[in-house]
Protein backbone atom coordinates (compact mmCIF):
# COMPACT_ATOMS: atom_id res chain seq x y z
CA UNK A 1 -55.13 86.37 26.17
CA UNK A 2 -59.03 85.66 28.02
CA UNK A 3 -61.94 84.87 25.50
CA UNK A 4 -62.89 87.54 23.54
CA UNK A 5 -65.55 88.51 21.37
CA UNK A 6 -64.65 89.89 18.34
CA UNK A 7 -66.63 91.08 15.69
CA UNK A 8 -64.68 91.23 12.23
CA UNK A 9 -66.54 93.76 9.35
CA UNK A 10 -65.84 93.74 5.90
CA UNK A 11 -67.07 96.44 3.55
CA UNK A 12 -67.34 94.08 0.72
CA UNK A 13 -69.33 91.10 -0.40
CA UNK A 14 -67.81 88.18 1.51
CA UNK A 15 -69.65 85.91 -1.17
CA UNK A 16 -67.76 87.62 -4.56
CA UNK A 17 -63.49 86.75 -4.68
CA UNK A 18 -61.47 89.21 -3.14
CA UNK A 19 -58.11 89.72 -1.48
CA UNK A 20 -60.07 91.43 1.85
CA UNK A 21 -62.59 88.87 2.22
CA UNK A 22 -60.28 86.37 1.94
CA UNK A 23 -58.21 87.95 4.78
CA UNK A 24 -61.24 88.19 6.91
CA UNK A 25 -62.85 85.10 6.44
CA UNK A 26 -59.19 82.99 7.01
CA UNK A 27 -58.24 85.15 10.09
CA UNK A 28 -62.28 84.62 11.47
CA UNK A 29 -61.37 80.82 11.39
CA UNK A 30 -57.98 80.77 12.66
CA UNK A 31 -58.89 83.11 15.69
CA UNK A 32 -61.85 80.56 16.12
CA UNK A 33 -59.18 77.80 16.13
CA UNK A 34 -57.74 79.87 19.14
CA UNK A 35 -60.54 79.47 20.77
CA UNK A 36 -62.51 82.73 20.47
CA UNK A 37 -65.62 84.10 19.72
CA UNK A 38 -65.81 85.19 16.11
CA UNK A 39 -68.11 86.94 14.14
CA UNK A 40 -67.53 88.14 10.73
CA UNK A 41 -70.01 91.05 9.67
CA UNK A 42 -70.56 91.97 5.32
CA UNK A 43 -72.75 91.95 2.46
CA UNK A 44 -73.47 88.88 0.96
CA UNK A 45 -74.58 88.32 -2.61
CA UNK A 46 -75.66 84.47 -1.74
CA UNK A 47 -75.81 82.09 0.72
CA UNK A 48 -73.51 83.04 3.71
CA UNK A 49 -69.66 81.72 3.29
CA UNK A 50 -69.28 80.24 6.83
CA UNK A 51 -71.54 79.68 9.61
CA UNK A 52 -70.17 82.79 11.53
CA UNK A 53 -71.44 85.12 9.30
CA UNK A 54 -73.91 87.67 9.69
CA UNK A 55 -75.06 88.73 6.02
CA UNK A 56 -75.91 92.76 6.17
CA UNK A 57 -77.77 92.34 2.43
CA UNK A 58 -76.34 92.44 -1.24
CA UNK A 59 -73.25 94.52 -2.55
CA UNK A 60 -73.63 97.83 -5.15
CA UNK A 61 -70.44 97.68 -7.78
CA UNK A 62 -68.48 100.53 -7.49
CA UNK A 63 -65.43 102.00 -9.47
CA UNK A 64 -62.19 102.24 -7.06
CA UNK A 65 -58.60 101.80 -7.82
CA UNK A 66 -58.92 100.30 -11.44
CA UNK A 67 -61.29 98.02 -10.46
CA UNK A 68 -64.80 97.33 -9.01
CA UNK A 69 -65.46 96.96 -5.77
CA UNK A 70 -69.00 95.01 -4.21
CA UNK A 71 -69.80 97.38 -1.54
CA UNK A 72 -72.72 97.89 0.62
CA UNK A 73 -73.26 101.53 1.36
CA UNK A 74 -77.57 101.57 1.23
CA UNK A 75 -79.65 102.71 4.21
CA UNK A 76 -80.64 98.96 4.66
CA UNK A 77 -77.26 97.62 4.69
CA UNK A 78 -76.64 100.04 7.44
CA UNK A 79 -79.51 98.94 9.38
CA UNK A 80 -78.73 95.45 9.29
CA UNK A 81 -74.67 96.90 10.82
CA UNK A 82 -76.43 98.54 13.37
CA UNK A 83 -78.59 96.14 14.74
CA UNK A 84 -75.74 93.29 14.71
CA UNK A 85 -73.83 95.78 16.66
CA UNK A 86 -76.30 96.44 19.43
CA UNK A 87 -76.89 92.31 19.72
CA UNK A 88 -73.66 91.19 19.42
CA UNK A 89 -72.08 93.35 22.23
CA UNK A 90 -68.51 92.57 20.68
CA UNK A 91 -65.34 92.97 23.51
CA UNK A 92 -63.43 94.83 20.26
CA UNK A 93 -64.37 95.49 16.83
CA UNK A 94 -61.81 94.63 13.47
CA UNK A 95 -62.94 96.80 10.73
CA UNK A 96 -61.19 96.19 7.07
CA UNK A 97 -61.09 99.22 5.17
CA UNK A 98 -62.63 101.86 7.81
CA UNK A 99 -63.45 104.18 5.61
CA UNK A 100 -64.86 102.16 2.79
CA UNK A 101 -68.75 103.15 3.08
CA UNK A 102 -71.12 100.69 3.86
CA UNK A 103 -70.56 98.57 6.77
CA UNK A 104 -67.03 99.54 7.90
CA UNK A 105 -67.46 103.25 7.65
CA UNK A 106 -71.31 102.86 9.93
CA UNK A 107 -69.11 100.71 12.42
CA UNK A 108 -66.39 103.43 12.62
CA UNK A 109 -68.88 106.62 13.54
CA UNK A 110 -71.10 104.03 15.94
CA UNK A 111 -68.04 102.82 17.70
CA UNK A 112 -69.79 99.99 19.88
CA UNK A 113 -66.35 99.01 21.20
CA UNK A 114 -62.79 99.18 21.16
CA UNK A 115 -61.48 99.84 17.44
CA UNK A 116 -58.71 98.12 15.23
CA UNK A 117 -58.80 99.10 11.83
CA UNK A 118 -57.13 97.39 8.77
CA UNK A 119 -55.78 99.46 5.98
CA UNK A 120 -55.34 97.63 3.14
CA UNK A 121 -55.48 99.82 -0.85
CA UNK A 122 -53.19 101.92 -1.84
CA UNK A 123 -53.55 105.21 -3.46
CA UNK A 124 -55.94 108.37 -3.27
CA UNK A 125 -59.12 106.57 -2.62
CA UNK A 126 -62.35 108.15 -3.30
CA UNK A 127 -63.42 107.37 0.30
CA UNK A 128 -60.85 109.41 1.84
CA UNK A 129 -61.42 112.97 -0.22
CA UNK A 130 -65.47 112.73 -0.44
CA UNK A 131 -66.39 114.36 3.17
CA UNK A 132 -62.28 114.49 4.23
CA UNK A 133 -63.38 116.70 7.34
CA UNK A 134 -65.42 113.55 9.02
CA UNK A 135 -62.52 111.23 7.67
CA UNK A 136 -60.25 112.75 10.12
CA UNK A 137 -62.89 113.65 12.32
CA UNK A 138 -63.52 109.54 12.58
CA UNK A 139 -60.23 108.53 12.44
CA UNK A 140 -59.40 109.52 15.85
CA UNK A 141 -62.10 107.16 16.78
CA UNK A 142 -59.75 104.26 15.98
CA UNK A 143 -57.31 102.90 19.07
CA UNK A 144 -55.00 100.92 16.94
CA UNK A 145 -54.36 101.37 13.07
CA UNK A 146 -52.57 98.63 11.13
CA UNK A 147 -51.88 98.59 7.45
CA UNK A 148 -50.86 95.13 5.27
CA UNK A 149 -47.80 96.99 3.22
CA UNK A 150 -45.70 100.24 3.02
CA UNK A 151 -48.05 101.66 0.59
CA UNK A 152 -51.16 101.29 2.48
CA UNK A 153 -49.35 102.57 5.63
CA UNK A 154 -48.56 105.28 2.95
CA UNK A 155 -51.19 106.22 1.99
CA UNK A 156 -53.39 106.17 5.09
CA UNK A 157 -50.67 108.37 6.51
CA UNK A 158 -51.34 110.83 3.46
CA UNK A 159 -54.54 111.08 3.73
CA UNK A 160 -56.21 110.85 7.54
CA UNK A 161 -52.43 110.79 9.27
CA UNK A 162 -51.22 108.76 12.06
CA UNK A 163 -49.12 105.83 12.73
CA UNK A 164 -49.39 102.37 11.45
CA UNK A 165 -48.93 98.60 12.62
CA UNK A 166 -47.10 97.16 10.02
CA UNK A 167 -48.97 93.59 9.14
CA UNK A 168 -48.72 91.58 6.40
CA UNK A 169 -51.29 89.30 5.24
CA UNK A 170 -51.07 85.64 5.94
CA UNK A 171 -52.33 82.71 4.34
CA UNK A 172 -53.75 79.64 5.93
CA UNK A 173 -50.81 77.22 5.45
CA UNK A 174 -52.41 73.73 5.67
CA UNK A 175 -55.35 74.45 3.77
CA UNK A 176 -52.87 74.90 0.61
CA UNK A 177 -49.82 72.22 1.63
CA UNK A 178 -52.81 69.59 1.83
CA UNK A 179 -54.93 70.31 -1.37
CA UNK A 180 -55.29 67.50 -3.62
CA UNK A 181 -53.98 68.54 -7.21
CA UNK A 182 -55.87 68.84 -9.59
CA UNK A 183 -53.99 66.55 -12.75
CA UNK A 184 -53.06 68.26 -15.90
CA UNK A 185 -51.90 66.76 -19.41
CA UNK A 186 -49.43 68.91 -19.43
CA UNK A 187 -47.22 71.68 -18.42
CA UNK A 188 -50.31 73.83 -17.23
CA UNK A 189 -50.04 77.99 -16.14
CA UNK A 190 -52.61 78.71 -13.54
CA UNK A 191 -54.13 82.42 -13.60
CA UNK A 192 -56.46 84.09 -11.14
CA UNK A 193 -57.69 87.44 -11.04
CA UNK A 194 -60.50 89.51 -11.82
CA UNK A 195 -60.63 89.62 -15.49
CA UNK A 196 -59.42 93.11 -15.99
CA UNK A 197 -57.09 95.39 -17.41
CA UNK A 198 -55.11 96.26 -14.74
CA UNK A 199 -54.62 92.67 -13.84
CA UNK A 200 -52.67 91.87 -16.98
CA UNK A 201 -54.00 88.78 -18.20
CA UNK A 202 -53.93 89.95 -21.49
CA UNK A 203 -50.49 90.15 -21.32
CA UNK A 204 -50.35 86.43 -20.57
CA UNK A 205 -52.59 85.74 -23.11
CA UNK A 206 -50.00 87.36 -25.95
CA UNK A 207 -47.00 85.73 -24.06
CA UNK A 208 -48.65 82.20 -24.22
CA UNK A 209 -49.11 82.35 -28.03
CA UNK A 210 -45.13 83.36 -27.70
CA UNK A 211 -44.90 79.12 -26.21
CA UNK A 212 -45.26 75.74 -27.18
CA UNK A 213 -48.20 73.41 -28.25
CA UNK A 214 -48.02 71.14 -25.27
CA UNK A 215 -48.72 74.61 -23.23
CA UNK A 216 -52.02 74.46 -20.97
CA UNK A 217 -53.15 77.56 -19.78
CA UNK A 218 -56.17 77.59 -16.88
CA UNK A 219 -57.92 81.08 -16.20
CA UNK A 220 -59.55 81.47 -13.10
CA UNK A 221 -62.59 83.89 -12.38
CA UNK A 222 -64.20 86.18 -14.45
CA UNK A 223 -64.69 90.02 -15.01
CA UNK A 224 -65.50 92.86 -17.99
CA UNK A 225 -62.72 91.68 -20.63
CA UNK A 226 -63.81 87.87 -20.04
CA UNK A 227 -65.82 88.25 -23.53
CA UNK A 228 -63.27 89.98 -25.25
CA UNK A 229 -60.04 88.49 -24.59
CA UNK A 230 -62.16 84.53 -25.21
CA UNK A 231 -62.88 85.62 -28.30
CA UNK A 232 -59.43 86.67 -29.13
CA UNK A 233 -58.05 83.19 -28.16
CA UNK A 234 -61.32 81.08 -29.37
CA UNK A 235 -59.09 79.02 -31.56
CA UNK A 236 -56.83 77.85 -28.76
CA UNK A 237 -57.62 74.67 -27.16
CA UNK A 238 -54.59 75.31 -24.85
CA UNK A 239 -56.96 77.33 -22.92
CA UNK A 240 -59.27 76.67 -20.55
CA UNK A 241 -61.56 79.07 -18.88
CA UNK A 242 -62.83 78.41 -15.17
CA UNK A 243 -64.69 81.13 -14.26
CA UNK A 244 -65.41 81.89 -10.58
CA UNK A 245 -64.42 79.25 -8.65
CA UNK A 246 -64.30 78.85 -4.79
CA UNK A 247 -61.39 77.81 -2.63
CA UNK A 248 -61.56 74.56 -2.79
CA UNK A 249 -60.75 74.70 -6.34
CA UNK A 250 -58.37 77.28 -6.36
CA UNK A 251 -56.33 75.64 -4.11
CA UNK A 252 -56.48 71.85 -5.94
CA UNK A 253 -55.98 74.27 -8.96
CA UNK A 254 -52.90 75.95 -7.39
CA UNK A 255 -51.90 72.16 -6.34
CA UNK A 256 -52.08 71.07 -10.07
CA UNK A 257 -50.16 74.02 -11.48
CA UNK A 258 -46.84 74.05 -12.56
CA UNK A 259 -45.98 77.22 -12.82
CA UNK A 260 -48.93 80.13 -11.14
CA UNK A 261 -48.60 83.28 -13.38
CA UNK A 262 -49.15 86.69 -11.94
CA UNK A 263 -48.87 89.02 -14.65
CA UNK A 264 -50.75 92.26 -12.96
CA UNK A 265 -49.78 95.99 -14.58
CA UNK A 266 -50.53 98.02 -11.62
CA UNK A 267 -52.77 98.30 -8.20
CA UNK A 268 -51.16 95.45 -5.99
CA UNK A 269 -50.84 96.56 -2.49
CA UNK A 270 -49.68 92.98 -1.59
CA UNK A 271 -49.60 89.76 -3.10
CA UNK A 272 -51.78 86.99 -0.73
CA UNK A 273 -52.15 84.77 -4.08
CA UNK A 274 -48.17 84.51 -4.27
CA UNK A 275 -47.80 83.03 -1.04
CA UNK A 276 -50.96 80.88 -1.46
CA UNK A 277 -49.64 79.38 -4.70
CA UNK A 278 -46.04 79.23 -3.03
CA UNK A 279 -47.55 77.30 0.21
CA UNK A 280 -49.21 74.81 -2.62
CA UNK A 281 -46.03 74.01 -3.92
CA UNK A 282 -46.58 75.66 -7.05
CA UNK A 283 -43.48 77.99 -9.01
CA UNK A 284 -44.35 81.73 -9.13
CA UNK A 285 -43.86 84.13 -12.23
CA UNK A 286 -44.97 87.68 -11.55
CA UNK A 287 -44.79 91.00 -11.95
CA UNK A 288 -41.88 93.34 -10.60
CA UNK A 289 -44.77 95.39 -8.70
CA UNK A 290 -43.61 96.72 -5.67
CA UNK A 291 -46.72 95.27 -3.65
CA UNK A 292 -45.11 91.98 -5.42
CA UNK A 293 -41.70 92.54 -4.65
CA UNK A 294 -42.51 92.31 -0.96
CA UNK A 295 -44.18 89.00 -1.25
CA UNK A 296 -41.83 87.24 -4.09
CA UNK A 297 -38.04 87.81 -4.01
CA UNK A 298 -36.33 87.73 -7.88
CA UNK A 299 -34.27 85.31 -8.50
CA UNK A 300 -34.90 83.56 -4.93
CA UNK A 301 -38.52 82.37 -4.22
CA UNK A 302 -39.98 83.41 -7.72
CA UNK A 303 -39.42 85.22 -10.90
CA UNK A 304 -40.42 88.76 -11.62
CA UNK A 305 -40.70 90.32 -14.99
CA UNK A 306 -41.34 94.10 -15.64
CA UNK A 307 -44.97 94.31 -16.17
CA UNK A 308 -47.04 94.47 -19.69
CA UNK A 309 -43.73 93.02 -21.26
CA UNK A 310 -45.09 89.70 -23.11
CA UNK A 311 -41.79 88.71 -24.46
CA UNK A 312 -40.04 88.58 -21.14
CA UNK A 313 -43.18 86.96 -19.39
CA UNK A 314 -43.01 84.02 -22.49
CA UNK A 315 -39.63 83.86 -21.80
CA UNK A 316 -39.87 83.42 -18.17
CA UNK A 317 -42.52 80.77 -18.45
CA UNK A 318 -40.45 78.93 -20.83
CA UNK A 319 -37.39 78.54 -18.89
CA UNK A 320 -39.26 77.63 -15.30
CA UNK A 321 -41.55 75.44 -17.57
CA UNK A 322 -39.17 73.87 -19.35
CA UNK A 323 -36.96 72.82 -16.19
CA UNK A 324 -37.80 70.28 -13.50
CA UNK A 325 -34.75 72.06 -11.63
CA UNK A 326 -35.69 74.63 -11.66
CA UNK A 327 -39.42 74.22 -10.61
CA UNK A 328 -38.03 72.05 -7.78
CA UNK A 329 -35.64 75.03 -6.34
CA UNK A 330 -38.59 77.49 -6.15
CA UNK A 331 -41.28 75.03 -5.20
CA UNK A 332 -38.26 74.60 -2.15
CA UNK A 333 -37.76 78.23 -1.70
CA UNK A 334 -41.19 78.51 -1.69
CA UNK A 335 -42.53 76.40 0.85
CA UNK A 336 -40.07 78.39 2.87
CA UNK A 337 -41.10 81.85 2.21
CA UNK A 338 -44.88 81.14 2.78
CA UNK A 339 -43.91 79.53 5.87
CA UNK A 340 -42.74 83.62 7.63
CA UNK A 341 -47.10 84.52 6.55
CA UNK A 342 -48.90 81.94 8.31
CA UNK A 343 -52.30 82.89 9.43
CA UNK A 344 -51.51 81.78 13.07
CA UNK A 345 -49.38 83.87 13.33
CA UNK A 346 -51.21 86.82 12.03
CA UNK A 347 -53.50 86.00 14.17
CA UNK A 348 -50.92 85.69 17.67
CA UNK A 349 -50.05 89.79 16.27
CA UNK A 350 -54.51 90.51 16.17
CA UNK A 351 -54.89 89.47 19.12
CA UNK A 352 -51.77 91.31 20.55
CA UNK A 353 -53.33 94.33 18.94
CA UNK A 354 -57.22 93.51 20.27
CA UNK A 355 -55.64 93.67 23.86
CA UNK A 356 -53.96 96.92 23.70
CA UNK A 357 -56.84 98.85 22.07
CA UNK A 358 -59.19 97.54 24.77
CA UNK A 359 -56.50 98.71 27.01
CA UNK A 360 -56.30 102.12 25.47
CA UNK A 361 -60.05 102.61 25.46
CA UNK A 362 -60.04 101.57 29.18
CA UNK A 363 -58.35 104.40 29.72
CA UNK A 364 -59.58 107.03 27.59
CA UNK A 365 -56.07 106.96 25.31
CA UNK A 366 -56.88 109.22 21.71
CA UNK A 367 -54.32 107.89 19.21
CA UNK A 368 -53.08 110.79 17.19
C-alpha cells in the first residue's frame, strides 16, 4: 500500500492503563515501523506517551461496564479534536470506540475522511441507548466496521446493526520476548488489573492464603478496592503492591513471573494481557471467561478455572507452581499461541482495511 496518513483517536486517556490505549498506541508504532504517517489523537492526563501524540486535554471518570472509564467528552476536549482534524488532513481516520463520547464520537459526526471504526466492549453500553436515533444516524457514516471478539461484533450488531471485520488484538511480540526479568526470591504470581471488583483480585487474594510460605505475590496497578483489600492482607509479607506501573515494567514484571494470574469475574471482551504474558514466556492461569477462552486454550496454552472459585484458582497455582514441567510445556505452548497475534500482522489486516474504506468513500459506497 502508498504512504498514508492516518490519524488513530482514542476516546480515553492514553496516559492512564488500559486495554484500548494499549491497542492504539502499539498499532501507532508498528504502522510507523511500516513506514507511515501516524498520528494518535486522546486525552492525556500527563505528559504525552509517545512523540506522535496529539493530547486533546485531561479525561472525566465515568461509570461503564463495571468499571471506570477516563473519557474526554467536555466542549474543550472537542475543540482541541476539531482543530487536529482540520490541520492534520488525515488520508483515513481509525476511531476506537466510535461512539464513546469525547473524541471518537466528535470524529465520527465531523467525518474529515474515510472512516474505520474499532469496536471493542461488550454489552449494552450507555453510549449506544443515550440519543440511539443519532447512533444509527452516525453509524452509516462509518465505511468499514471491525470488532476485536464475537461479543463486541455482538453487540455492535445489537445495538447500531451492520456487519463486522472480525480482528483480534495483537501484541507487540519483541517488546515482551526481549524484556529483561525482573528476579524474584521465589515462586512469584504476577497480577495486573485495575483494582476492582469485577477484576477478581480478591479472589486471588483468598486463593493465595490457600498456598505456601515461599509464595510471592506482585500486584500491579491500582483502583477503588486498593485500600481495602491491603488492609485485609497487611500482615502478609508475601505481597507486594506495585501500583501503576508503565510498560517497561510490566513487561520485565511479566518476564520475572512464574506463573501471570488472571482471575477476572466478568467484563472481558478479550484477553491482550494473556498473550502479552504468554509472548514473555510467562505460564497463564485465568478465568474460564469467554473473552478468555478465545485468547487461552484449557489444558493447552494455559489453565482456566471457573471464575470467583478460590479453591480451584489455589489449586491451579499450586500445581503449575509447583512443577518446572509443567511451566516449561505452557511457557512452550505459549510462545506459540502469541506468535498467531502479532501486531504486524494486525497491522498488514489495518492497512488492508484503510485501503478499502478510502476506496468505498471514493465512490460514494454507504455500508449498511
Amino acid at each position: 500500500m502508498r504512504r498514508v496518513r492516518i490519524g488513530i483517536v482514542s476516546p480515553y486517556s492514553l496516559t492512564l492503563p488500559g486495554g484500548v490505549q494499549g491497542q492504539v498506541l502499539s498499532l501507532a508504532r508498528t504502522l510507523r515501523s511500516l513506514g507511515h504517517d501516524v498520528r494518535v489523537l486522546g486525552p492525556c492526563d500527563g505528559p504525552p506517551p509517545d512523540p506522535g501524540v496529539t493530547p486533546l486535554g485531561k479525561s472525566l471518570p465515568l461509570a461503564s461496564n463495571g468499571s471506570i472509564a477516563p473519557i474526554a467528552p467536555d466542549v474543550s476536549a472537542t475543540l482541541r479534536t476539531l482543530r487536529a482534524l482540520r490541520d492534520e488532513e488525515f488520508d483515513v481516520v481509525h476511531l476506537h470506540e466510535p461512539f464513546v463520547p469525547g473524541p471518537t464520537q466528535t470524529a465520527l459526526l465531523l467525518r474529515p475522511a474515510p472512516i474505520v471504526g474499532t469496536f471493542h466492549a461488550a454489552g449494552d453500553l450507555p453510549a449506544y441507548q443515550i440519543v440511539r436515533p443519532l447512533v444509527l444516524a452516525a453509524a452509516k457514516r462509518i465505511d468499514v466496521r471491525v470488532a476485536v471478539s464475537d461479543d463486541a461484533a455482538e453487540s455492535a450488531r445489537r445495538n447500531i446493526g451492520g456487519d463486522y471485520e472480525l480482528l483480534f488484538n495483537a501484541v507487540d511480540l519483541a517488546e515482551f520476548a526481549g524484556a529483561r526479568p525482573t528476579p524474584s526470591d521465589g515462586p512469584t504470581i504476577f497480577f495486573l488489573g485495575r483494582h476492582e471488583e469485577r477484576k477478581g483480585l480478591g479472589v486471588l487474594l483468598d486463593a493465595v492464603r490457600r498456598l505456601g510460605p515461599d509464595v510471592r505475590v506482585w500486584i500491579g496497578s491500582d483502583g477503588p478496592q486498593t485500600d481495602e483489600l491491603k488492609a485485609a492482607t497487611s500482615g502478609d509479607p508475601r505481597i507486594e503492591w506495585l501500583g501503576r506501573i508503565d510498560d517497561g515494567v510490566k513487561a520485565a514484571r511479566l518476564a520475572g513471573a512464574t506463573v501471570f494470574c488472571a482471575p477476572s469475574l466478568s467484563g472481558e471482551s478479550f484477553g491482550v494481557v494473556l498473550l502479552e504474558a504468554m509472548a514473555a514466556g510467562t505460564p497463564v492461569v485465568a478465568s474460564d471467561l469467554p473473552g478468555y477462552a478465545k485468547v487461552a486454550r484449557h489444558g493447552q496454552d494455559a489453565v482456566l478455572v471457573p471464575p470467583g472459585d478460590a479453591p480451584a484458582l489455589a489449586e491451579a497455582l499450586a500445581a503449575v507452581l509447583s512443577s518446572a514441567t509443567e511451566q516449561q510445556r505452557l511457557i512452550a505452548a505459549g510462545h506459540e499461541r502469541a506468535a498467531g497475534f502479532s501486531m504486524e500482522q494486525l497491522a498488514q489486516r489495518y492497512l488492508e482495511l484503510y485501503a478499502l474504506a478510502i476506496e468505498r468513500a471514493r465512490h460514494g459506497v454507504e455500508v449498511a
